[in-house]
N, C-alpha and C. Protein backbone atom coordinates (compact mmCIF):
# COMPACT_ATOMS: atom_id res chain seq x y z
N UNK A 1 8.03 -14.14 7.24
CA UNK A 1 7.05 -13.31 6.57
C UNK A 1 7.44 -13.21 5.11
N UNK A 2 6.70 -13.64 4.25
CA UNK A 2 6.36 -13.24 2.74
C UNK A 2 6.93 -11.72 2.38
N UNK A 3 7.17 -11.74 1.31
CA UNK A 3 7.09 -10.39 0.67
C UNK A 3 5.35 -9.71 0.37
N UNK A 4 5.05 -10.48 -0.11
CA UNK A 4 3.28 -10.23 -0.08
C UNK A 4 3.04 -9.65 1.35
N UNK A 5 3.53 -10.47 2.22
CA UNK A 5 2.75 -10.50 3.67
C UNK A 5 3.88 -8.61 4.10
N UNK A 6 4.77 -8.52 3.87
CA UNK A 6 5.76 -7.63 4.37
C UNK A 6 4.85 -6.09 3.30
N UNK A 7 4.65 -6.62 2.37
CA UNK A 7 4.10 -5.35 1.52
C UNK A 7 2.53 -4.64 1.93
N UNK A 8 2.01 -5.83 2.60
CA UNK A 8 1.09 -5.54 3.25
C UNK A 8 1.03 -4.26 4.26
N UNK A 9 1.75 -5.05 5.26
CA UNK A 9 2.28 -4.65 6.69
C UNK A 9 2.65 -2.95 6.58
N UNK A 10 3.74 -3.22 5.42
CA UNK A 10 4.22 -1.82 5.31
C UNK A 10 2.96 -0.37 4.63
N UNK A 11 2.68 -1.32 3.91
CA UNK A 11 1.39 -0.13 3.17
C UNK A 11 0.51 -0.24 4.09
N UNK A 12 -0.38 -0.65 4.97
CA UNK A 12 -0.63 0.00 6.31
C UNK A 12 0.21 0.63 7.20
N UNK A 13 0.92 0.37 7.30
CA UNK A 13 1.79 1.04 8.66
C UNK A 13 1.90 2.75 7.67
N UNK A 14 2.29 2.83 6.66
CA UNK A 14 3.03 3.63 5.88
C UNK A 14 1.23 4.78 6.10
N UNK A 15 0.38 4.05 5.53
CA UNK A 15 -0.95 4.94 5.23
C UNK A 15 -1.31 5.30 6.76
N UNK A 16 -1.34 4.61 7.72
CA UNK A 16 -1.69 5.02 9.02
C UNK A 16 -0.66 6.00 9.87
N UNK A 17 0.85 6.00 9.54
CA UNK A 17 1.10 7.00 9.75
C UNK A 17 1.18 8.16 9.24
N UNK A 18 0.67 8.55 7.56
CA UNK A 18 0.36 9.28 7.00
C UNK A 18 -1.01 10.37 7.13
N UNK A 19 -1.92 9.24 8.22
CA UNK A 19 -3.52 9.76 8.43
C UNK A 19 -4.25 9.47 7.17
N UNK A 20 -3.94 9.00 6.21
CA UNK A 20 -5.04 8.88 5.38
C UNK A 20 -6.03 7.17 5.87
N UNK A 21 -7.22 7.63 5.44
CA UNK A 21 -8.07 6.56 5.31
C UNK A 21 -8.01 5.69 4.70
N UNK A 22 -8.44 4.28 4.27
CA UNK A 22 -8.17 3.21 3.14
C UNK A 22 -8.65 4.32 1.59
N UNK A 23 -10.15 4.55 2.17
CA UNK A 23 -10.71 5.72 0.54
C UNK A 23 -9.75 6.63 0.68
N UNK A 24 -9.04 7.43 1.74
CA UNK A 24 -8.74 8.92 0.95
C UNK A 24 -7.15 8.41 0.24
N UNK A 25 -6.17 7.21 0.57
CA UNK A 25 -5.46 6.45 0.02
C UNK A 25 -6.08 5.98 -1.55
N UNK A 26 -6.77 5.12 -1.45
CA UNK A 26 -7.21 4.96 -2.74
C UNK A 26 -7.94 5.88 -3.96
N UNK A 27 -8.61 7.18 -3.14
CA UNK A 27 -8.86 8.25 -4.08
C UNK A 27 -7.62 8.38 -4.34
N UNK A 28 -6.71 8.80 -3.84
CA UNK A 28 -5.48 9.61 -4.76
C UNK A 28 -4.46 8.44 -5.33
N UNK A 29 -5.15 7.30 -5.85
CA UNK A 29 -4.57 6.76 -6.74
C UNK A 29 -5.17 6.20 -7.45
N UNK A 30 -6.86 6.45 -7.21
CA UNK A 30 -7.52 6.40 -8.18
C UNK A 30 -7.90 4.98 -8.82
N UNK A 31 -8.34 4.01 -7.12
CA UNK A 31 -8.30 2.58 -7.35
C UNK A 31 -9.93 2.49 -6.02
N UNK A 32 -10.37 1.69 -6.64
CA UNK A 32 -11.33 1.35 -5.10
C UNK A 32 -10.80 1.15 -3.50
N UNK A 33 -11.28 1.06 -2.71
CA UNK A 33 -11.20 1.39 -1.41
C UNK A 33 -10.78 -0.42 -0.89
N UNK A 34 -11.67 -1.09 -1.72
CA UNK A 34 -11.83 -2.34 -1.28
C UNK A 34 -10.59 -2.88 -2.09
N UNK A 35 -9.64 -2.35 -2.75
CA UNK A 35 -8.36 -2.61 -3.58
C UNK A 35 -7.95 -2.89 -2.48
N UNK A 36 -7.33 -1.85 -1.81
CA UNK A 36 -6.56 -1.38 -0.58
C UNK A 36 -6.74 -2.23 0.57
N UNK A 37 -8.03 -1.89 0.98
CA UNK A 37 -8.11 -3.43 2.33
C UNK A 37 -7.70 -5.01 1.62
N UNK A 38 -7.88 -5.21 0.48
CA UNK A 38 -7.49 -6.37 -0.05
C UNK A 38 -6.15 -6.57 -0.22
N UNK A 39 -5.25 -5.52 -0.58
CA UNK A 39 -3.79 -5.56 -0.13
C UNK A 39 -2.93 -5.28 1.13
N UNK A 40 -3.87 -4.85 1.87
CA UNK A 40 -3.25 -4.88 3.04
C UNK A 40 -3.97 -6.00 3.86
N UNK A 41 -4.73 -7.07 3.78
CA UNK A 41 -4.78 -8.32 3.96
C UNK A 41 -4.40 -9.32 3.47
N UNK A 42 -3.31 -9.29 2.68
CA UNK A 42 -2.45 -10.13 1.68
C UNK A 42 -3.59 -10.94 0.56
N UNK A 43 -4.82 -10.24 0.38
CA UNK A 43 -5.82 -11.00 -0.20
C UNK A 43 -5.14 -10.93 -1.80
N UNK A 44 -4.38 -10.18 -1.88
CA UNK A 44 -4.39 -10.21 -3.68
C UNK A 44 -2.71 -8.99 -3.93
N UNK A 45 -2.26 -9.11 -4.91
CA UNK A 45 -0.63 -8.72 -4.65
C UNK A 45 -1.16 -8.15 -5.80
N UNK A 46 -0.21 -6.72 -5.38
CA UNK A 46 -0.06 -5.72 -6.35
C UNK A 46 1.14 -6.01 -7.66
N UNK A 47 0.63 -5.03 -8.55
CA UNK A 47 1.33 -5.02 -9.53
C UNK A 47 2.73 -3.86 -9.21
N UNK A 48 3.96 -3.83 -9.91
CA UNK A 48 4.93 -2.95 -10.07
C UNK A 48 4.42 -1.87 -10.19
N UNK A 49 3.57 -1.75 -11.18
CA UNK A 49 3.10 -0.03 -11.54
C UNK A 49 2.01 0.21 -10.54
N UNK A 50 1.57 -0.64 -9.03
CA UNK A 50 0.47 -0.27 -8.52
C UNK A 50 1.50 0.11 -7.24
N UNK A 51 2.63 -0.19 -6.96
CA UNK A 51 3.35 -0.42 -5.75
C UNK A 51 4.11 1.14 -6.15
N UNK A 52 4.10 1.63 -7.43
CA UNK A 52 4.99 2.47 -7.90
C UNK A 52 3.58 4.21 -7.49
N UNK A 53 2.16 3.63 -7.77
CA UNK A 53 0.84 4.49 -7.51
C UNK A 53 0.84 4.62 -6.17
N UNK A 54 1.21 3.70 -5.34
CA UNK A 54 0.78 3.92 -3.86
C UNK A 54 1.98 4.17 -3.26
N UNK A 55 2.98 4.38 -3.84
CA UNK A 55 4.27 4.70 -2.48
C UNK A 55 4.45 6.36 -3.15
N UNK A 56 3.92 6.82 -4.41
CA UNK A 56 3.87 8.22 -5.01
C UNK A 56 2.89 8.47 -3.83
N UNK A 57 1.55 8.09 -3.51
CA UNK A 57 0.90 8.78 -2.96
C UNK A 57 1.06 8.70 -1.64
N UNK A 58 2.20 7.75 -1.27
CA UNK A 58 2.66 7.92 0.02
C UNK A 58 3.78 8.52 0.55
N UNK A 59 4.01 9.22 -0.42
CA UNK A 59 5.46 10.21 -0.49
C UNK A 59 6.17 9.42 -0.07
N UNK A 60 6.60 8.27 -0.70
CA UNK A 60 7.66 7.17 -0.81
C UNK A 60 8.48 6.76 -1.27
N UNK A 61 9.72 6.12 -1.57
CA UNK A 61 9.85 5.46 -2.24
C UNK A 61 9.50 3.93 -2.69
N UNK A 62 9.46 3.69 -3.74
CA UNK A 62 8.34 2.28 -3.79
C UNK A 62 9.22 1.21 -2.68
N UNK A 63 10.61 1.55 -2.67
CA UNK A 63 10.94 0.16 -1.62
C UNK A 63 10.77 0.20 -0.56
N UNK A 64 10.39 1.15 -0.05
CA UNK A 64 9.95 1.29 1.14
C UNK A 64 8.89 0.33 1.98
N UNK A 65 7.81 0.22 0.38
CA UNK A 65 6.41 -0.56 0.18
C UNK A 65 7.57 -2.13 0.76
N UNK A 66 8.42 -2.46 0.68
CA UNK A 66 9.02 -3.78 0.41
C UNK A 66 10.38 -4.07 1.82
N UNK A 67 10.39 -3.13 2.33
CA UNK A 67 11.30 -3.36 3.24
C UNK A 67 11.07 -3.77 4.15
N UNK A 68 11.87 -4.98 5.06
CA UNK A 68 11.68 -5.60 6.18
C UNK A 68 11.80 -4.73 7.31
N UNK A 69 10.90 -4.16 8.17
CA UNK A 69 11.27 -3.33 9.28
C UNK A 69 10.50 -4.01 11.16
């Protein structure tokens, strides 16, 4: 598995056990909805400062977004 493919994996797993929705995830970082399904289908790889937006709103730390589990 990719890092792309692992960053995926984890930012779903991470938002679904959080309960948020793809929108109520992407409202609170203030990105479209269709961002989100596109990164969690390895359709398109985030940036540093977007991995740094979504693991804040996942009460994370960003490596978390990146760890093999």
């Amino acid at each position: 598995m990719g890092l792309r493919d692992r960053f995926a994996h984890n930012l779903k797993r991470l938002r679904l056990e959080r309960c948020f929705s793809q929108e109520a995830l992407a409202d609170a970082c203030g990105i479209d909805r269709t961002y989100v399904s596109a990164l969690e289908h390895s359709r398109y790889s985030a940036s540093i400062d977007m991995v740094e937006r979504l693991a804040r709103a996942l009460d994370v730390d960003p490596v978390e977004l990146l760890l093999r589990r």
